[in-house]
PDB file of N, CA and C in Angstrom:
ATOM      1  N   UNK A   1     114.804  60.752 120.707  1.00  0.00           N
ATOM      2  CA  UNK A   1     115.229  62.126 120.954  1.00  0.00           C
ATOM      3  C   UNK A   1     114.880  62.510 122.384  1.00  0.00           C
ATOM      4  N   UNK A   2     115.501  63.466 122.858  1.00  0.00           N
ATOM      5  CA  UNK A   2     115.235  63.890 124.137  1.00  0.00           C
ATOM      6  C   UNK A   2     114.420  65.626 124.167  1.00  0.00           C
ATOM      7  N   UNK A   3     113.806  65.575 124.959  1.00  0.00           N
ATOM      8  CA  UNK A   3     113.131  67.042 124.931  1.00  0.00           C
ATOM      9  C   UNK A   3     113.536  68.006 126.016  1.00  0.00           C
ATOM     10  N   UNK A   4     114.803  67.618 126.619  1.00  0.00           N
ATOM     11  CA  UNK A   4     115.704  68.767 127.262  1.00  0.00           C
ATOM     12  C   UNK A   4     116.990  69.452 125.982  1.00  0.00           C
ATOM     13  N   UNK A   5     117.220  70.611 126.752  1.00  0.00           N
ATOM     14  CA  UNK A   5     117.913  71.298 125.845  1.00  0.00           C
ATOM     15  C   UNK A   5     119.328  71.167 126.376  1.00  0.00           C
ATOM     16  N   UNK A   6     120.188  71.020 125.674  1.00  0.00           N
ATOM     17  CA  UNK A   6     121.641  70.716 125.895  1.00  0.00           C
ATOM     18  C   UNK A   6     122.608  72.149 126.045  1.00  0.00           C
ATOM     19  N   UNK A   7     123.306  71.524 127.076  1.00  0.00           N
ATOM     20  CA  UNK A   7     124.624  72.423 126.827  1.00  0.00           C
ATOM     21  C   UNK A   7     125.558  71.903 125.987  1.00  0.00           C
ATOM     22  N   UNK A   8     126.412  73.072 125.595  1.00  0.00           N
ATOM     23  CA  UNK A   8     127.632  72.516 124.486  1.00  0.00           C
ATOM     24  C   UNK A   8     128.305  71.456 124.374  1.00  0.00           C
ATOM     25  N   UNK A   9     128.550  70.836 125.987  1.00  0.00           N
ATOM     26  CA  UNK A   9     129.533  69.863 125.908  1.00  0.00           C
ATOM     27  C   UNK A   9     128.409  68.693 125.583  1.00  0.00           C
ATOM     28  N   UNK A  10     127.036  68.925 126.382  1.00  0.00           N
ATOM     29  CA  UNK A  10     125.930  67.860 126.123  1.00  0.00           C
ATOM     30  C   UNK A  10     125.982  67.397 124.366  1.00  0.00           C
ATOM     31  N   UNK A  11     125.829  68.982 123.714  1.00  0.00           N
ATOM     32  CA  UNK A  11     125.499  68.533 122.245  1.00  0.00           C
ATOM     33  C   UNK A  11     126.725  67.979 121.860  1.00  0.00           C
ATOM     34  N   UNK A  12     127.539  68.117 122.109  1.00  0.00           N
ATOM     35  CA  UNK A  12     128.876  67.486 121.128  1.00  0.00           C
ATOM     36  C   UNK A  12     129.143  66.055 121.697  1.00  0.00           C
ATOM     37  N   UNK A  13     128.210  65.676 122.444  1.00  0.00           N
ATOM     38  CA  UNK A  13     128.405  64.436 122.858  1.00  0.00           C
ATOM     39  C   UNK A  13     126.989  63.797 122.159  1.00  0.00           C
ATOM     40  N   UNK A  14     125.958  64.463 122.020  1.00  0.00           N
ATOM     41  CA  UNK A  14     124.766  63.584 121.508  1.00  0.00           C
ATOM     42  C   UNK A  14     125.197  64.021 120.076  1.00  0.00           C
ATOM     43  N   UNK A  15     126.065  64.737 119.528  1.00  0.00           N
ATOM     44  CA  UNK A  15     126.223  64.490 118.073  1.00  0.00           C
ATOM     45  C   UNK A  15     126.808  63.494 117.693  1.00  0.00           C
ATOM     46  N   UNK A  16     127.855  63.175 118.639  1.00  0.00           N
ATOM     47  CA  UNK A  16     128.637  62.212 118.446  1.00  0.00           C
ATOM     48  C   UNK A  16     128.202  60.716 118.314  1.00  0.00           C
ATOM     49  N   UNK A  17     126.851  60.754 119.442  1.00  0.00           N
ATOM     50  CA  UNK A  17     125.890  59.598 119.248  1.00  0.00           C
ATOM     51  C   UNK A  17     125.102  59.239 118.532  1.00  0.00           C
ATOM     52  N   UNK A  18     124.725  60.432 117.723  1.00  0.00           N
ATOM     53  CA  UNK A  18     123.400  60.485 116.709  1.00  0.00           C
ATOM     54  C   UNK A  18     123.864  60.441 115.594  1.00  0.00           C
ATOM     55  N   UNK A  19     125.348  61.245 115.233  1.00  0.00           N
ATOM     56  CA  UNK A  19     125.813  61.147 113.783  1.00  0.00           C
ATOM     57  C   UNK A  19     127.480  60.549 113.913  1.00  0.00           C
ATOM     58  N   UNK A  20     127.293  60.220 114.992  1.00  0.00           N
ATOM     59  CA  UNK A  20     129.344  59.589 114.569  1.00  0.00           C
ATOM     60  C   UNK A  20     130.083  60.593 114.176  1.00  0.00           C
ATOM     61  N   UNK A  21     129.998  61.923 114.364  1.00  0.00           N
ATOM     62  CA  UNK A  21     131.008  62.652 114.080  1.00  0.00           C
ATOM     63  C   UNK A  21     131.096  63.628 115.603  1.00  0.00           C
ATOM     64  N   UNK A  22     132.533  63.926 115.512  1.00  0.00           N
ATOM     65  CA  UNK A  22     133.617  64.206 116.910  1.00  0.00           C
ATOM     66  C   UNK A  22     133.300  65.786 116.725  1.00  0.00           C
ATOM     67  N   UNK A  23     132.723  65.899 117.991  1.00  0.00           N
ATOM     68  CA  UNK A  23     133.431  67.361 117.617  1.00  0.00           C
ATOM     69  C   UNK A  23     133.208  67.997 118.958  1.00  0.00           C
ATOM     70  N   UNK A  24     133.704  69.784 119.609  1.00  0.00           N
ATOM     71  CA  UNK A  24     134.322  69.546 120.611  1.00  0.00           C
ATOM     72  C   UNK A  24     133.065  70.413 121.074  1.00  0.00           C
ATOM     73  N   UNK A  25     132.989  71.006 122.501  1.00  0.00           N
ATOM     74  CA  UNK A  25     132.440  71.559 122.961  1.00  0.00           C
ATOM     75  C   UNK A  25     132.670  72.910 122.835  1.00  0.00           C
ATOM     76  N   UNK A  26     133.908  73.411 122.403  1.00  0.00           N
ATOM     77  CA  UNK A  26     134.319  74.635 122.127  1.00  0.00           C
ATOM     78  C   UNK A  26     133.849  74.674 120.350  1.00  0.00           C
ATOM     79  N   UNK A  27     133.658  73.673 119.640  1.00  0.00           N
ATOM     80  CA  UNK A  27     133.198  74.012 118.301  1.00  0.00           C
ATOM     81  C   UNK A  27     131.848  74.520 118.308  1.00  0.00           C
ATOM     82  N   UNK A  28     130.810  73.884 118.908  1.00  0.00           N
ATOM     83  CA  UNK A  28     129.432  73.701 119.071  1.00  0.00           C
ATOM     84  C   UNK A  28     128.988  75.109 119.951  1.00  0.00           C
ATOM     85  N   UNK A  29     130.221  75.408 120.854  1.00  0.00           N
ATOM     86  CA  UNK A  29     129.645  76.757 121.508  1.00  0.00           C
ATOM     87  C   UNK A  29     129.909  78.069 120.139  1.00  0.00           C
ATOM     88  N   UNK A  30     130.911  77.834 119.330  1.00  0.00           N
ATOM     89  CA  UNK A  30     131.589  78.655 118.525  1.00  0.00           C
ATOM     90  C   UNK A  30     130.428  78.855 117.371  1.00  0.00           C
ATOM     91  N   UNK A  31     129.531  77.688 116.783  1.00  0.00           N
ATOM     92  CA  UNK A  31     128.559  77.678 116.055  1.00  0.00           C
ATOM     93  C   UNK A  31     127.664  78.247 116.586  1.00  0.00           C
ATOM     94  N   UNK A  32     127.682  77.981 117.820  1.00  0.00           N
ATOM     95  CA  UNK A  32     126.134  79.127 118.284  1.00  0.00           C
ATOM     96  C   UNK A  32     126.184  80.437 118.710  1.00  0.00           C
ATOM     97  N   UNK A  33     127.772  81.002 118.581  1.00  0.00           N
ATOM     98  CA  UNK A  33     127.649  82.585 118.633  1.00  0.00           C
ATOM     99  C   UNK A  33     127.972  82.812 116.809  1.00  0.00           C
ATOM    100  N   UNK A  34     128.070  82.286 115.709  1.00  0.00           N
ATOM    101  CA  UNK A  34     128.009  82.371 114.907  1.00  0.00           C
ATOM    102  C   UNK A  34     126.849  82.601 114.199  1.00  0.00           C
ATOM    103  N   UNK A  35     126.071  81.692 114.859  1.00  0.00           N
ATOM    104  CA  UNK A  35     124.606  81.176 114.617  1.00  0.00           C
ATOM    105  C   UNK A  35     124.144  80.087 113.409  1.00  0.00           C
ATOM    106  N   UNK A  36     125.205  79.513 113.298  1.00  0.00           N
ATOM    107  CA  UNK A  36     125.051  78.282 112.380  1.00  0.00           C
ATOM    108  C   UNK A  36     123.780  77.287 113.129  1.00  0.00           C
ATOM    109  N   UNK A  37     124.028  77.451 114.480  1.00  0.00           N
ATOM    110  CA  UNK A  37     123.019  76.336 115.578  1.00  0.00           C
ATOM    111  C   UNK A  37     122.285  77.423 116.105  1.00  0.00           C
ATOM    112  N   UNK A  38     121.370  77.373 116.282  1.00  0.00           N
ATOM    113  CA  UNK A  38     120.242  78.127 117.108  1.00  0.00           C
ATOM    114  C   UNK A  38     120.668  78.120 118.702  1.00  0.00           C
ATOM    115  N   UNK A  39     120.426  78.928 119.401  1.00  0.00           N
ATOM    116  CA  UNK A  39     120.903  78.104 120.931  1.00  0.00           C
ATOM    117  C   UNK A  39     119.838  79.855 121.664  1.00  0.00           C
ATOM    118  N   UNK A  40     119.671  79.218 123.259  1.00  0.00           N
ATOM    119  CA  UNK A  40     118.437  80.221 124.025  1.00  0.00           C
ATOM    120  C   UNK A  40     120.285  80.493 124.979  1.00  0.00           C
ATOM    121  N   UNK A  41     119.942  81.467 125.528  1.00  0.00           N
ATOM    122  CA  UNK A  41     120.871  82.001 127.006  1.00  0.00           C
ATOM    123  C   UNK A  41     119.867  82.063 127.814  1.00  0.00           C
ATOM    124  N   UNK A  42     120.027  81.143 128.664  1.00  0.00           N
ATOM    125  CA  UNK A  42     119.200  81.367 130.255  1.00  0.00           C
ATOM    126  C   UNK A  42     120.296  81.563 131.375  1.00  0.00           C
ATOM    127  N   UNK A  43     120.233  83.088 131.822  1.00  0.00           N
ATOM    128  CA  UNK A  43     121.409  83.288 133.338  1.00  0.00           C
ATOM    129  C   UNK A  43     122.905  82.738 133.549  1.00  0.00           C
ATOM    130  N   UNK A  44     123.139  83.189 131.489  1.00  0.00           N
ATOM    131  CA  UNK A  44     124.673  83.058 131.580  1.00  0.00           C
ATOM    132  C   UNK A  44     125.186  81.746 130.451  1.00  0.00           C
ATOM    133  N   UNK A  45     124.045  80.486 130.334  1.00  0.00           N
ATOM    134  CA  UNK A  45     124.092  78.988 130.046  1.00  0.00           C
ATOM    135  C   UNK A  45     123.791  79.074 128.432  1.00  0.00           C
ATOM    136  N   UNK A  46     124.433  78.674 127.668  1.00  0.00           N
ATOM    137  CA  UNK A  46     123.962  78.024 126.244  1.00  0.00           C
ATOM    138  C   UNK A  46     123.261  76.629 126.169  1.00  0.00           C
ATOM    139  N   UNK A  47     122.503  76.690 125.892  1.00  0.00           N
ATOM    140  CA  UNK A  47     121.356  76.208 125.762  1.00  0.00           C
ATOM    141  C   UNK A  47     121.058  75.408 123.957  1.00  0.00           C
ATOM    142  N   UNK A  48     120.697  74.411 123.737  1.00  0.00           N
ATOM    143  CA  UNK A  48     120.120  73.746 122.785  1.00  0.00           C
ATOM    144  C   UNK A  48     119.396  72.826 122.362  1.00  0.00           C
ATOM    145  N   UNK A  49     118.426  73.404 121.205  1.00  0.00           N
ATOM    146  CA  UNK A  49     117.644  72.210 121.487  1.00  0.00           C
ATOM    147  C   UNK A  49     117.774  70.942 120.748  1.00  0.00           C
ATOM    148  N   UNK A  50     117.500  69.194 120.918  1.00  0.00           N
ATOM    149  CA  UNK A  50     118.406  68.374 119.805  1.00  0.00           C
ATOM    150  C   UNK A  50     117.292  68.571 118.887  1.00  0.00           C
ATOM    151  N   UNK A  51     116.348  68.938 118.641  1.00  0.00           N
ATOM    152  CA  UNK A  51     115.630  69.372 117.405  1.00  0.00           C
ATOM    153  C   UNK A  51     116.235  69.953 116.702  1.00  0.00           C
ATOM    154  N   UNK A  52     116.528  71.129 116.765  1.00  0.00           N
ATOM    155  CA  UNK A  52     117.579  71.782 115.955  1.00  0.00           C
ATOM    156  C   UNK A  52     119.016  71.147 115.340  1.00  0.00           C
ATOM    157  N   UNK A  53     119.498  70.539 116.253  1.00  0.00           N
ATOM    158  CA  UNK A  53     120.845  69.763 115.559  1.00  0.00           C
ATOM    159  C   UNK A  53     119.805  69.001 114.877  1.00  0.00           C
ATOM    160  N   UNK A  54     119.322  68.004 115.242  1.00  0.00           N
ATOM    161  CA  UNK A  54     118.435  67.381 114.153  1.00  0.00           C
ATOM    162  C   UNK A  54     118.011  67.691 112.555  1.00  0.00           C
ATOM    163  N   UNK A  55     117.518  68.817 112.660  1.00  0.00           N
ATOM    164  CA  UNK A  55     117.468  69.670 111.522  1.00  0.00           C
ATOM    165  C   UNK A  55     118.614  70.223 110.658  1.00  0.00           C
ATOM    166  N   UNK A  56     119.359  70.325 111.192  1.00  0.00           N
ATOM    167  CA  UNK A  56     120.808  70.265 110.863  1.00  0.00           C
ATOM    168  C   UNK A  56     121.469  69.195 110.402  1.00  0.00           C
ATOM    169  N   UNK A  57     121.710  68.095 110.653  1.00  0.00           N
ATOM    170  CA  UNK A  57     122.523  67.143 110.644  1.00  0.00           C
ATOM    171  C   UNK A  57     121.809  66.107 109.479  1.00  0.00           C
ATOM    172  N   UNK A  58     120.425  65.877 110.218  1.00  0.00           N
ATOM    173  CA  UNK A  58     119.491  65.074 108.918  1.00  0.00           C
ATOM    174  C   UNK A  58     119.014  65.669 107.665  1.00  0.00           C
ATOM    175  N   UNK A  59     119.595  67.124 107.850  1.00  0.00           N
ATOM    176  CA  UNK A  59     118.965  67.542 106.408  1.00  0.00           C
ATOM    177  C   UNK A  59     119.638  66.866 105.227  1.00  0.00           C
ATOM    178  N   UNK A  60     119.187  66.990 104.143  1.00  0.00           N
ATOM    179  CA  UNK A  60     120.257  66.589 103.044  1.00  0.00           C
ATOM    180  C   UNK A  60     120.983  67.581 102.705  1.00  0.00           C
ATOM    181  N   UNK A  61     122.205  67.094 102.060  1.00  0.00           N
ATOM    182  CA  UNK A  61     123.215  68.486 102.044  1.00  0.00           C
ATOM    183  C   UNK A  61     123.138  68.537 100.687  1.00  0.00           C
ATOM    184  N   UNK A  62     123.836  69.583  99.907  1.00  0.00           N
ATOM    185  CA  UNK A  62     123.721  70.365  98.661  1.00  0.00           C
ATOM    186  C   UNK A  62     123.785  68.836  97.406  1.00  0.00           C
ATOM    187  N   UNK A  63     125.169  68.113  97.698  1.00  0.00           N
ATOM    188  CA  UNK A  63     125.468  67.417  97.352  1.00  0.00           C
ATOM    189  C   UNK A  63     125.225  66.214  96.785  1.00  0.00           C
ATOM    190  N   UNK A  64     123.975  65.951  97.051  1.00  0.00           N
ATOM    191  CA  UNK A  64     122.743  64.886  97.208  1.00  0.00           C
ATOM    192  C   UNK A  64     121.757  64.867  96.578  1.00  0.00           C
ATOM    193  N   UNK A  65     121.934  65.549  95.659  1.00  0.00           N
ATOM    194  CA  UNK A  65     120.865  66.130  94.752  1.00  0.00           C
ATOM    195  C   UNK A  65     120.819  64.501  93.626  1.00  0.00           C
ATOM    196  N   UNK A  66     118.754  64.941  93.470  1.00  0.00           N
ATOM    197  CA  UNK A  66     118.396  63.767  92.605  1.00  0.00           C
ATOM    198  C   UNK A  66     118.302  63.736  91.557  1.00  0.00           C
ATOM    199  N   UNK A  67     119.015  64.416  90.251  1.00  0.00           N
ATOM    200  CA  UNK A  67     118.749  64.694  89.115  1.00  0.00           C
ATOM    201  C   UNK A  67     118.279  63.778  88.007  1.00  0.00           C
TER     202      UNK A  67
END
């Protein structure tokens, strides 16, 4: 993992590396005024941290359940 924080186009490119799935820079900015992704504004910039996608992506999803 890296401990700089990404811009949009950054994260949709380390998602793409970390989980094999595509997705655009306009999606990833769209999730973080949604707030699905956490993201900081510093002087205009979206900002993220890959901890957070992390937490996101590696969680287990609903679906996965161990009954």
């Amino acid at each position: 993992m890296t401990d700089e924080r990404l811009s949009p186009a950054k994260a949709a490119d380390y998602i793409e590396r970390e989980w094999r799935l595509r997705v655009s820079a306009e999606t990833v900015r769209r999730w973080t005024v949604s707030g699905s992704v956490p993201a900081a504004r510093e002087g205009g910039r979206v900002l993220i941290d890959p901890e957070d996608l992390h937490a996101i992506f590696d969680a287990p999803s609903a679906t996965e359940r161990n009954d």
